[in-house]
C-alpha atoms as a PDB file:
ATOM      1  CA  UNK A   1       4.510  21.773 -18.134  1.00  0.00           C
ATOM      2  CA  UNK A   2       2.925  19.416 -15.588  1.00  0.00           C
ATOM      3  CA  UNK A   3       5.256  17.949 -14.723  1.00  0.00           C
ATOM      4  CA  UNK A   4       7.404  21.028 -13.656  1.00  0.00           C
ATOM      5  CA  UNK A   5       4.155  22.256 -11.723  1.00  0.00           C
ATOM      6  CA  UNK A   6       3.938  18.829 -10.368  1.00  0.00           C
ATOM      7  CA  UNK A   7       7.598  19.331  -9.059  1.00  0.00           C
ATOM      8  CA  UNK A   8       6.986  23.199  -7.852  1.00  0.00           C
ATOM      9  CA  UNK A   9       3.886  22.013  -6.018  1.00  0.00           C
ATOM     10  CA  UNK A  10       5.713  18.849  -3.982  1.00  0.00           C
ATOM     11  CA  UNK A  11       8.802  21.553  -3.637  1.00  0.00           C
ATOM     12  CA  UNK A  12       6.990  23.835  -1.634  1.00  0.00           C
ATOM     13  CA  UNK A  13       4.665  21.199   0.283  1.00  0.00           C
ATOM     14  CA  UNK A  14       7.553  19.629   1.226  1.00  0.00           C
ATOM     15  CA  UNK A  15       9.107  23.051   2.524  1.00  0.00           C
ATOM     16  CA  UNK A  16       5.758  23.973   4.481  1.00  0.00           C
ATOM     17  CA  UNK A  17       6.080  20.756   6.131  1.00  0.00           C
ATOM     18  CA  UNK A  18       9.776  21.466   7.346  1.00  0.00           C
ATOM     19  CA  UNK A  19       8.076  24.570   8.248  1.00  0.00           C
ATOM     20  CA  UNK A  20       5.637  22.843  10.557  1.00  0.00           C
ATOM     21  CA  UNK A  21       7.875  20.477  12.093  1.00  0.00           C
ATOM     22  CA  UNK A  22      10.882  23.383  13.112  1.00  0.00           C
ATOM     23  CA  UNK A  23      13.187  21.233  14.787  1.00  0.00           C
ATOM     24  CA  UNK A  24      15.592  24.200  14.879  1.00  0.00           C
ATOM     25  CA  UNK A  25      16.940  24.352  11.614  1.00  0.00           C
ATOM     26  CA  UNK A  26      17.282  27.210  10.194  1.00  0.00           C
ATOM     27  CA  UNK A  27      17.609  26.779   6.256  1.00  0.00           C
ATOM     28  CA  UNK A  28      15.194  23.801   4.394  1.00  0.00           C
ATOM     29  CA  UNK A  29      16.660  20.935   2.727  1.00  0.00           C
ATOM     30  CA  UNK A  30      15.285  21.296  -0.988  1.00  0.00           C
ATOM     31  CA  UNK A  31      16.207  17.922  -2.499  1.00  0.00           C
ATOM     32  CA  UNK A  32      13.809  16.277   1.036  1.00  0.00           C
ATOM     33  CA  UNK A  33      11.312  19.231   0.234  1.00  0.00           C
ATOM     34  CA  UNK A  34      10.480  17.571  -3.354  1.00  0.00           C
ATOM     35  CA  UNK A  35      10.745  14.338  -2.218  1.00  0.00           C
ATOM     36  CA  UNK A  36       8.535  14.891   0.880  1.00  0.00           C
ATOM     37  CA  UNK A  37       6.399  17.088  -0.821  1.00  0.00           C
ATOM     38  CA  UNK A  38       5.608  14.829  -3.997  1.00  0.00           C
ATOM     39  CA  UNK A  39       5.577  11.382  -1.858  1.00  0.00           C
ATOM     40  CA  UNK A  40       3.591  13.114   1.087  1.00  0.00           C
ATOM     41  CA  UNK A  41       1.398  14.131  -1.640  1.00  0.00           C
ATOM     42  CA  UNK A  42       0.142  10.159  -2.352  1.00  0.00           C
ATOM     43  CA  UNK A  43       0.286   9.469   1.251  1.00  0.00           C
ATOM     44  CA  UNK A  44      -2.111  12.397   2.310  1.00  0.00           C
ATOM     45  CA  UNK A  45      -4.521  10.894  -0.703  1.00  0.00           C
ATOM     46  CA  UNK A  46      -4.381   7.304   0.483  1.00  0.00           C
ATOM     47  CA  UNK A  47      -5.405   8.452   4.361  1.00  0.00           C
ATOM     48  CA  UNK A  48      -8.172  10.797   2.645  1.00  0.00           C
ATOM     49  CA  UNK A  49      -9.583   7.790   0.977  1.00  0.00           C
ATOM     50  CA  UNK A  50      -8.858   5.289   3.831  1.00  0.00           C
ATOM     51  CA  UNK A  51     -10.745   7.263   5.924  1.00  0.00           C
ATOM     52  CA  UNK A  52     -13.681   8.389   3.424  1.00  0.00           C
ATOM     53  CA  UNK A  53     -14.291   5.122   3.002  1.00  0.00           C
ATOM     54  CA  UNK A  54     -13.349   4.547  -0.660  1.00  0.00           C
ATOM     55  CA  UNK A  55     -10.370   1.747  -0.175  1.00  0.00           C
ATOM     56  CA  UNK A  56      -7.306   1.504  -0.686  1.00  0.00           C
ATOM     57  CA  UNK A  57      -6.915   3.903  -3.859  1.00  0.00           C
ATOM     58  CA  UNK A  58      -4.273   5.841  -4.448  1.00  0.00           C
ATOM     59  CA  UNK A  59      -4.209   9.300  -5.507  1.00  0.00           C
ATOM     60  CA  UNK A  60      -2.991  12.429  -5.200  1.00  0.00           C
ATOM     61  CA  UNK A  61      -4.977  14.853  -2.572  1.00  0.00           C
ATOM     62  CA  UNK A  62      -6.010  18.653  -1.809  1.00  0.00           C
ATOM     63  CA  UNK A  63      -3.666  20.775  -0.363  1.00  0.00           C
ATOM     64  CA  UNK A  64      -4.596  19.727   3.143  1.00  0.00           C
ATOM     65  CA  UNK A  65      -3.681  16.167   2.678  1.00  0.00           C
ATOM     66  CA  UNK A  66      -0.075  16.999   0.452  1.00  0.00           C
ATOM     67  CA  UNK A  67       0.855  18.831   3.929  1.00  0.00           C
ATOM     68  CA  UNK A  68      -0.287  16.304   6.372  1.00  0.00           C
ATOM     69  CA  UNK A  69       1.122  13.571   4.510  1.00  0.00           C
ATOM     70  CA  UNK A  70       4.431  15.274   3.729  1.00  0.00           C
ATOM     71  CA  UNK A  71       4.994  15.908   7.593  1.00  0.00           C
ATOM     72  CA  UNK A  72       4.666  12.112   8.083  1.00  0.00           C
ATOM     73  CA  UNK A  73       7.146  11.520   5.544  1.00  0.00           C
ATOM     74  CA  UNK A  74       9.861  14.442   7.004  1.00  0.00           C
ATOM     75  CA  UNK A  75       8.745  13.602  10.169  1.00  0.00           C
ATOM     76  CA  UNK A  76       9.457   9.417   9.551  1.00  0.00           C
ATOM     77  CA  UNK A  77      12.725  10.886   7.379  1.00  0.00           C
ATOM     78  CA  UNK A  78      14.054  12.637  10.263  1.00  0.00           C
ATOM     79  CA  UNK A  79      13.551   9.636  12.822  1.00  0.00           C
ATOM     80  CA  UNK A  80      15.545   7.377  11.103  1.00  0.00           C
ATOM     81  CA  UNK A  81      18.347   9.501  10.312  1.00  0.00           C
ATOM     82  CA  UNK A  82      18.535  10.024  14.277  1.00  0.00           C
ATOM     83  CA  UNK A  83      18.456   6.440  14.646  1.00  0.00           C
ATOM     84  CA  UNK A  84      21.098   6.121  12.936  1.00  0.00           C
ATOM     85  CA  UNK A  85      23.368   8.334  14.144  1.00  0.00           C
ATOM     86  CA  UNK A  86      22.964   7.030  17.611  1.00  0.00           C
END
């Protein structure tokens, strides 16, 4: 049961963080939402505790870091597949 919150939560993190970023699209990529959601997740915790001093620990954050950290990752996602395509 976790584990299919786990998934729900990163799922619609990840779709926020399209959200956020726009770009003009018009429908959200589901499969990146999880991905971005759940990774962005670990990323957001490792700032929060780079910055609060605690080291290099990772773990998963508050809502606040999951949507900071999964715009980094869409954000970083969607860079590269433009540099590609170029």
């Amino acid at each position: 049961m976790l584990i299919i919150a786990l998934i729900l939560f990163g799922m619609l993190i990840g779709a926020a963080a399209q959200l956020i970023l726009g770009g003009g699209r018009t429908s959200i990529d589901w499969t990146m939402a999880i991905v971005a959601g759940l990774v962005g997740s670990f990323v957001g915790g490792l700032l929060i505790s780079l910055l609060s001093g605690d080291g290099l620990e990772l773990r998963a954050s508050g809502i606040i870091g999951s949507i900071v950290g999964a715009v980094i990752v869409t954000a970083g996602w969607r860079f590269l597949q433009q540099r590609r395509s170029a």
